[in-house]
Protein backbone atom coordinates (compact mmCIF):
# COMPACT_ATOMS: atom_id res chain seq x y z
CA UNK A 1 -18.02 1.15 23.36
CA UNK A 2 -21.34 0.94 24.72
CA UNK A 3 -24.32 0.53 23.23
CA UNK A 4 -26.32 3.83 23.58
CA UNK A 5 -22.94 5.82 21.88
CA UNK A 6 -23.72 3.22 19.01
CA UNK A 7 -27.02 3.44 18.83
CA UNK A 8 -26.93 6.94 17.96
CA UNK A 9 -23.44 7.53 15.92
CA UNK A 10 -23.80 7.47 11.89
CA UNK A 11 -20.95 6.98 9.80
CA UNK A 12 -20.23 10.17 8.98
CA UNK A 13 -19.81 10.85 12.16
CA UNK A 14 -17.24 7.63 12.75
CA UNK A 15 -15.48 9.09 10.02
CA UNK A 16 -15.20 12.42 11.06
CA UNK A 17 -13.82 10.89 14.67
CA UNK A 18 -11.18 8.70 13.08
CA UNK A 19 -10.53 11.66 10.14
CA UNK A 20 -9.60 13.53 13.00
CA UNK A 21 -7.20 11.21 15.67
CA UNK A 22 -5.46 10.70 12.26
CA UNK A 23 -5.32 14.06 10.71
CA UNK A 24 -4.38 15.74 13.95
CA UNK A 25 -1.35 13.66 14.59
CA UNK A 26 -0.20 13.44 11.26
CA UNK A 27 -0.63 17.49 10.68
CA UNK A 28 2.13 17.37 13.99
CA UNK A 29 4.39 14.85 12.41
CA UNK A 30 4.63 16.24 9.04
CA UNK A 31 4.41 20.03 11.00
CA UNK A 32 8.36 18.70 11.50
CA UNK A 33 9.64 18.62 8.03
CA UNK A 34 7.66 21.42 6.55
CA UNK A 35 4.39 19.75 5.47
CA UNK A 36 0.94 20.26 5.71
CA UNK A 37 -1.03 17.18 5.20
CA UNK A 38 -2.31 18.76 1.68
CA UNK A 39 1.23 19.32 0.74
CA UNK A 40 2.18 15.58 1.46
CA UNK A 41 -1.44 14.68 -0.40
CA UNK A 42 0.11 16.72 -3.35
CA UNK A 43 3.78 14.95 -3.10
CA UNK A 44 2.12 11.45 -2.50
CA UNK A 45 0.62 11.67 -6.31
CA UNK A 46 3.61 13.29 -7.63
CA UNK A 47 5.29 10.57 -6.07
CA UNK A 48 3.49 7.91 -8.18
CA UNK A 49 2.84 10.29 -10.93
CA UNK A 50 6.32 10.98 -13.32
CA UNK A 51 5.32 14.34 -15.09
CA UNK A 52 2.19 14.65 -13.63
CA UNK A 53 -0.34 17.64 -15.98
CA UNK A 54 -1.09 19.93 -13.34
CA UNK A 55 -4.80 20.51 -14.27
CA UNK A 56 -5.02 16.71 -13.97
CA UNK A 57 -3.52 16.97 -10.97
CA UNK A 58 -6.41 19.33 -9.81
CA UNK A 59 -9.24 17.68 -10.81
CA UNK A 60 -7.97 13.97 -9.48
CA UNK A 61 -7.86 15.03 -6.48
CA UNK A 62 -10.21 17.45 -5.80
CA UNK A 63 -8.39 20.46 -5.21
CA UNK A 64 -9.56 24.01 -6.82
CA UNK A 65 -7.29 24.74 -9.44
CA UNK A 66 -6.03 28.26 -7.67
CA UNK A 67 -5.70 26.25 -4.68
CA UNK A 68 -2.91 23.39 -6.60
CA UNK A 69 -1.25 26.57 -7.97
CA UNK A 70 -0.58 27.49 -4.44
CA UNK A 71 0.08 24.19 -3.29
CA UNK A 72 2.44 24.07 -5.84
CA UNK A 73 3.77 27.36 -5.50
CA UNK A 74 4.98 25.69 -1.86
CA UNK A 75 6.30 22.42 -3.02
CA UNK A 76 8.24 24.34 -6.01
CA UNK A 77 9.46 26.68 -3.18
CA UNK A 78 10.51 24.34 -1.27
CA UNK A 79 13.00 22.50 -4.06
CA UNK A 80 10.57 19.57 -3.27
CA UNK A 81 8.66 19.58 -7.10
CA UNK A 82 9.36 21.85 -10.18
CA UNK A 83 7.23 22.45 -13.39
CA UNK A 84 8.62 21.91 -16.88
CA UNK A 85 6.68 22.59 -20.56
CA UNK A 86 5.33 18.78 -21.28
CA UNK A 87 6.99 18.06 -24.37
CA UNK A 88 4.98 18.18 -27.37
CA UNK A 89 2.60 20.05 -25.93
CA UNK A 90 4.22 23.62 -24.08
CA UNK A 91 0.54 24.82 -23.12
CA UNK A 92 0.24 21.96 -20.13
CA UNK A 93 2.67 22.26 -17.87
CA UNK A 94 4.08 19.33 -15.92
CA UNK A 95 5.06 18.49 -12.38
CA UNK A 96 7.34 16.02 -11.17
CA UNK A 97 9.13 15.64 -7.90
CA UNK A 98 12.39 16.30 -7.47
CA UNK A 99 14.87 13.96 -5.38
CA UNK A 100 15.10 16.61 -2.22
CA UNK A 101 10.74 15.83 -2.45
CA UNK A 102 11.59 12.32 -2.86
CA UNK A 103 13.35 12.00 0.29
CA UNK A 104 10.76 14.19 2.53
CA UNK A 105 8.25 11.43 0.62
CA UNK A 106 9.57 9.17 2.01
CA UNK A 107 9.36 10.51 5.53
CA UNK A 108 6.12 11.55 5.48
CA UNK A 109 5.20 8.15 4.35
CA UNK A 110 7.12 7.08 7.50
CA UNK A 111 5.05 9.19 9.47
CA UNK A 112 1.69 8.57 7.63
CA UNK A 113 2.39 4.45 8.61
CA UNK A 114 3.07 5.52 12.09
CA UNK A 115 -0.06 7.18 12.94
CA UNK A 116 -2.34 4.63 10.92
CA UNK A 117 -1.06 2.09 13.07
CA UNK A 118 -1.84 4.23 15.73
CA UNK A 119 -5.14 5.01 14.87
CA UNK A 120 -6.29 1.51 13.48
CA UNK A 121 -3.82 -0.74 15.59
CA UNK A 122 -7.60 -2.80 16.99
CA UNK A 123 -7.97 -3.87 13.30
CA UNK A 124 -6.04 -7.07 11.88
CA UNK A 125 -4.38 -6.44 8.82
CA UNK A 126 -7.02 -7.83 6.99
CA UNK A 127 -9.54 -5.73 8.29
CA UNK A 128 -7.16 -2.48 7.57
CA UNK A 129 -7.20 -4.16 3.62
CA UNK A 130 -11.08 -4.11 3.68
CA UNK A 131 -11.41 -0.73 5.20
CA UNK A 132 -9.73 0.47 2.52
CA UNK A 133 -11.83 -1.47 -0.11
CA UNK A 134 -14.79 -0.47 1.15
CA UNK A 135 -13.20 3.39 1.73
CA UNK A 136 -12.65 3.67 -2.02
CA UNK A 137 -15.86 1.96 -2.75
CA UNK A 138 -17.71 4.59 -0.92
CA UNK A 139 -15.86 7.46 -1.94
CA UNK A 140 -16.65 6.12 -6.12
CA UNK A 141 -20.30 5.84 -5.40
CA UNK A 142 -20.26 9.41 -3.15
CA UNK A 143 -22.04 12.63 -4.39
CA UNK A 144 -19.64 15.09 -6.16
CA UNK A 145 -18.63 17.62 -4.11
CA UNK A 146 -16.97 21.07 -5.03
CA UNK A 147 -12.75 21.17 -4.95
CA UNK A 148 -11.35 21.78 -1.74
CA UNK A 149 -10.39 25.28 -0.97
CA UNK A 150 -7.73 26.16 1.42
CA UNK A 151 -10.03 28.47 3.61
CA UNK A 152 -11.62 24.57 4.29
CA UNK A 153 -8.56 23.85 6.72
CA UNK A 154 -5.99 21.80 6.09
């Protein structure tokens, strides 16, 4: 890289570079088993998440809550997740992931490695670690923002 191109790039605009040699591959990859890269996003928490509230699930990550209906809607659809009354409480619905959404997990995951070693392969695995240190250290101290919307892009 020379030194003019980093004279005048900011980091948002690294970001948005990387952001999209990763997103655009990965949207392709998952493309093949029925994803979107918001629906894996979705099954990645449910994943980790056993019975997950679904206006938790909203507000964690940022999503509009008519948007994680939807989202849900798909992943339901799909046999991947289904929504059961929380017990104790029948007003919050849960969401958990179903084995058939385990397995595409799993994939995606597959896929998700892939392309990050792709995209980052000229950083050690060290310097991957601390990216991703100093990713969610930025992203803690950032400036709310509104939930994503579908009409956004995917």
């Amino acid at each position: 890289m020379s030194t003019d191109i980093e004279v005048a790039e900011f980091a948002g605009q690294l970001f948005f570079r990387l952001w999209r040699a990763s997103h655009t591959r990965t949207a392709d990859r998952l493309n093949s088993i029925g994803l979107t890269p918001a629906l894996f996003a979705l099954l990645n928490v449910l994943g980790a998440r056993d019975g997950a509230i679904q206006q938790e699930l909203s507000s964690d990550m940022g999503i509009d809550p008519s948007a994680m209906v939807k989202l849900i809607n798909e992943l339901e659809g799909a046999g991947l997740a289904e929504r059961r009354p929380r017990p104790g409480d029948r007003r919050r619905g849960e969401v958990s992931i179903t084995p058939k959404g385990q397995r595409s997990l799993e994939r995606a995951r597959r896929f998700a490695t892939q392309v990050e070693d792709e995209v980052l392969g000229g950083l050690t695995a060290a310097d991957r670690r601390q990216l991703l240190m100093l990713l969610r250290r930025a992203l803690v101290s950032a400036p709310p923002q509104p939930p994503w919307r579908p009409e956004e892009g995917d």
